[in-house]
C-alpha atoms as a PDB file:
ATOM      1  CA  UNK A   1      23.976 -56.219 -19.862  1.00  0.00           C
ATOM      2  CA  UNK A   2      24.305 -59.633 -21.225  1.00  0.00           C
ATOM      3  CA  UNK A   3      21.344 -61.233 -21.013  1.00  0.00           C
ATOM      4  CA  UNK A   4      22.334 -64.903 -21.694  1.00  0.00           C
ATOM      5  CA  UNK A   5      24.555 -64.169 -18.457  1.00  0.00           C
ATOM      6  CA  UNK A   6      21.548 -61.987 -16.622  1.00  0.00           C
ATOM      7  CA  UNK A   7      18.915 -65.200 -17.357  1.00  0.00           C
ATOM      8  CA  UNK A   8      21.203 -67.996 -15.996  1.00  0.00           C
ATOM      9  CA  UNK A   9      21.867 -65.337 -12.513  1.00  0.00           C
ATOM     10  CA  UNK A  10      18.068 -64.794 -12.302  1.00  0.00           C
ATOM     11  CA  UNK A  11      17.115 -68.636 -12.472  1.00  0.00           C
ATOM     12  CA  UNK A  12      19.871 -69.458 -10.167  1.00  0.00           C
ATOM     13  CA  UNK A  13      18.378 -67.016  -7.414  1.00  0.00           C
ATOM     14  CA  UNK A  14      14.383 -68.131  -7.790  1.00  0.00           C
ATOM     15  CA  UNK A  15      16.290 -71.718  -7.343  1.00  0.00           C
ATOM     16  CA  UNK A  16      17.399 -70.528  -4.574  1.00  0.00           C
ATOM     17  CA  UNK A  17      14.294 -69.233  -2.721  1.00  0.00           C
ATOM     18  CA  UNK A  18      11.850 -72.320  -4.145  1.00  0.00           C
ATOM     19  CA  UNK A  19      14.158 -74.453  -1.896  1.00  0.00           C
ATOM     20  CA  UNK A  20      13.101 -72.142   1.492  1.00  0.00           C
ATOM     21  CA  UNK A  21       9.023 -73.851   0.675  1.00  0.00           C
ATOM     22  CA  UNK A  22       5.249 -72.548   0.869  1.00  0.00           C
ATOM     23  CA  UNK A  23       5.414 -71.271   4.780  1.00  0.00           C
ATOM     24  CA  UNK A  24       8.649 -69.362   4.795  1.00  0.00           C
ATOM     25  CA  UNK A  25       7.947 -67.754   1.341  1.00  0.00           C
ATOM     26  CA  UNK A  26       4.643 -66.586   3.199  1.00  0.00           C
ATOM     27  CA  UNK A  27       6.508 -64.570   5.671  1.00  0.00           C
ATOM     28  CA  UNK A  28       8.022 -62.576   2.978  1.00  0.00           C
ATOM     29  CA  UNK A  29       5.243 -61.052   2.024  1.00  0.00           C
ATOM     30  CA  UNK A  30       4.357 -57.419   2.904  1.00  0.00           C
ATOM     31  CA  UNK A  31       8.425 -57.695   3.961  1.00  0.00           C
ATOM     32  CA  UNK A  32      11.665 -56.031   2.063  1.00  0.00           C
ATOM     33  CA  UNK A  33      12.320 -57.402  -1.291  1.00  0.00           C
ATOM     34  CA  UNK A  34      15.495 -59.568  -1.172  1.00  0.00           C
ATOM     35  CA  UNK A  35      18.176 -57.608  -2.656  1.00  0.00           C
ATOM     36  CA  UNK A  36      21.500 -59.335  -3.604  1.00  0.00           C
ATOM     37  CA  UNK A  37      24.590 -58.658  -5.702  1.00  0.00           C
ATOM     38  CA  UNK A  38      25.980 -61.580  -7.549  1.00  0.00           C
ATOM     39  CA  UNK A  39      28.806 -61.927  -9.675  1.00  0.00           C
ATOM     40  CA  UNK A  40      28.024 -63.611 -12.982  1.00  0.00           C
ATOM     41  CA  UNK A  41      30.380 -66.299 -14.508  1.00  0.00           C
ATOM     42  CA  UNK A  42      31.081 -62.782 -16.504  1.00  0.00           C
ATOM     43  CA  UNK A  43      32.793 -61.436 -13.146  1.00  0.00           C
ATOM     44  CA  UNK A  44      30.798 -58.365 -14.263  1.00  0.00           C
ATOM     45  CA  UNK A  45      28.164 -57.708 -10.683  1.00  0.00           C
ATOM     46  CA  UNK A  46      24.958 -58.097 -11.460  1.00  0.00           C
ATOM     47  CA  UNK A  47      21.890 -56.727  -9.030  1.00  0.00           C
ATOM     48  CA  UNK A  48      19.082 -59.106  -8.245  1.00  0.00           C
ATOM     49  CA  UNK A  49      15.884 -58.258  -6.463  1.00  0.00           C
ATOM     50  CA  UNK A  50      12.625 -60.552  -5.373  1.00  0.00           C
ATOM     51  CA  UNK A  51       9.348 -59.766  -4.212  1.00  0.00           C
ATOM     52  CA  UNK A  52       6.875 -61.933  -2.742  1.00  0.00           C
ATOM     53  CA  UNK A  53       3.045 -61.524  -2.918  1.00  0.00           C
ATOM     54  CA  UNK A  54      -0.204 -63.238  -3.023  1.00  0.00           C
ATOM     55  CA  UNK A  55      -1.051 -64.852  -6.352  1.00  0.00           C
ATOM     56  CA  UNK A  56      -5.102 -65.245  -5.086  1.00  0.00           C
ATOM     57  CA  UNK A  57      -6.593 -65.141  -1.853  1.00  0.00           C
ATOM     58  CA  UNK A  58      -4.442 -64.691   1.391  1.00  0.00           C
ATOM     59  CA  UNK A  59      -2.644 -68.111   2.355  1.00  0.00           C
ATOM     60  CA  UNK A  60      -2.653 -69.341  -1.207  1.00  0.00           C
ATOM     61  CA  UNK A  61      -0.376 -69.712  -3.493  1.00  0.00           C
ATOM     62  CA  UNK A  62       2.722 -67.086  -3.682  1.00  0.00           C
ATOM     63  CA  UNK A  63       4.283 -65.247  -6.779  1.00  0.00           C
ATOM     64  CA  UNK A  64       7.447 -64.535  -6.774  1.00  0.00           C
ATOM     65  CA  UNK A  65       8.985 -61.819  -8.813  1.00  0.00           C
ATOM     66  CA  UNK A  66      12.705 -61.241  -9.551  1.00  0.00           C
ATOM     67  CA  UNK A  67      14.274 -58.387 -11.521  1.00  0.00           C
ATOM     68  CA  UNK A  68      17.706 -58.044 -12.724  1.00  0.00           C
ATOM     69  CA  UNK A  69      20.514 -55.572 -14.220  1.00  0.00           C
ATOM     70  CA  UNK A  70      23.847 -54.904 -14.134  1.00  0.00           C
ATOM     71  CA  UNK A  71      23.434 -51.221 -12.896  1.00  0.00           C
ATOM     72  CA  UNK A  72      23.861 -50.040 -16.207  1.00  0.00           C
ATOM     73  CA  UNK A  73      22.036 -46.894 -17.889  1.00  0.00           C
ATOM     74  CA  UNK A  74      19.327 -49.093 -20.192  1.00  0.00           C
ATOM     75  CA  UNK A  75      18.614 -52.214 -17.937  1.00  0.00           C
ATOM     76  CA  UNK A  76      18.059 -49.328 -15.178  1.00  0.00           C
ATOM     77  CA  UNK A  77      15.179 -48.514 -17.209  1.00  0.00           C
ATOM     78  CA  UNK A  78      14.050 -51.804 -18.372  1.00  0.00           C
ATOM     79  CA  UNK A  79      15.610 -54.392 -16.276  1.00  0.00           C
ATOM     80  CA  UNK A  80      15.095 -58.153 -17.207  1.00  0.00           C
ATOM     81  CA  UNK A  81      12.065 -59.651 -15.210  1.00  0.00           C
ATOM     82  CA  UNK A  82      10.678 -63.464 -14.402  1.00  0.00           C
ATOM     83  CA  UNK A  83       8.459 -64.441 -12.258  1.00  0.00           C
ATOM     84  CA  UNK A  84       6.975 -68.171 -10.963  1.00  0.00           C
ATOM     85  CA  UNK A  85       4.398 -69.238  -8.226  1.00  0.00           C
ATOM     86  CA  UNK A  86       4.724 -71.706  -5.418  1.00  0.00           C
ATOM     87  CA  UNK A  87       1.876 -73.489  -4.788  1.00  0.00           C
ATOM     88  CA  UNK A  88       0.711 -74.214  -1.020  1.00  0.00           C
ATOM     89  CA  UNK A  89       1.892 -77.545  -0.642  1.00  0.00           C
ATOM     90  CA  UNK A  90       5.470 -76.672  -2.087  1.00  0.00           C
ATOM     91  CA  UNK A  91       8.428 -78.183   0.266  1.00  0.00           C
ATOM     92  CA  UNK A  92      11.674 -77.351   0.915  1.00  0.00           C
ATOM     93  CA  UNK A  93      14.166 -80.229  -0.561  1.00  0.00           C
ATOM     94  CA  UNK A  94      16.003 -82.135   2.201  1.00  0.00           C
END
């Protein structure tokens, strides 16, 4: 897996989900992770999966955390991780 290429796919997706704000990212919680396949500026396909939980008492602040790999035999057993939290009063941009 390149991992230059796997970083750049990750922080695109988090990007992605900091945009849907505080009260949406609540309701993912306790739901399926978000699964998606995206094709790197590699054009290799690289798997991307997010999880949202509590990062402290219920209606606080929410972690999110994203794992990726290119379905390959060692990032299937060590897949490249990041993480970030949203605090309560985060927005979604206009």
């Amino acid at each position: 897996m390149n991992r230059a290429v796997a970083e750049e796919v990750l922080e695109q997706e988090l990007t992605k989900l900091l945009d849907w704000g505080h009260k949406r990212l609540c309701r993912q919680i306790g739901a399926d992770p978000i699964v998606n396949i995206i094709n790197g500026p590699d054009k290799k396909p690289y798997i991307v999966e997010i999880s949202a939980y509590w990062d402290g008492p219920e209606n606080g602040p929410v972690r999110l955390i994203a794992m990726i790999d290119d379905g390959g035999w060692p990032a299937f057993l060590l897949p490249l991780t990041a993480d970030c939290v949203v605090d309560t009063n985060w927005q979604p941009t206009d």
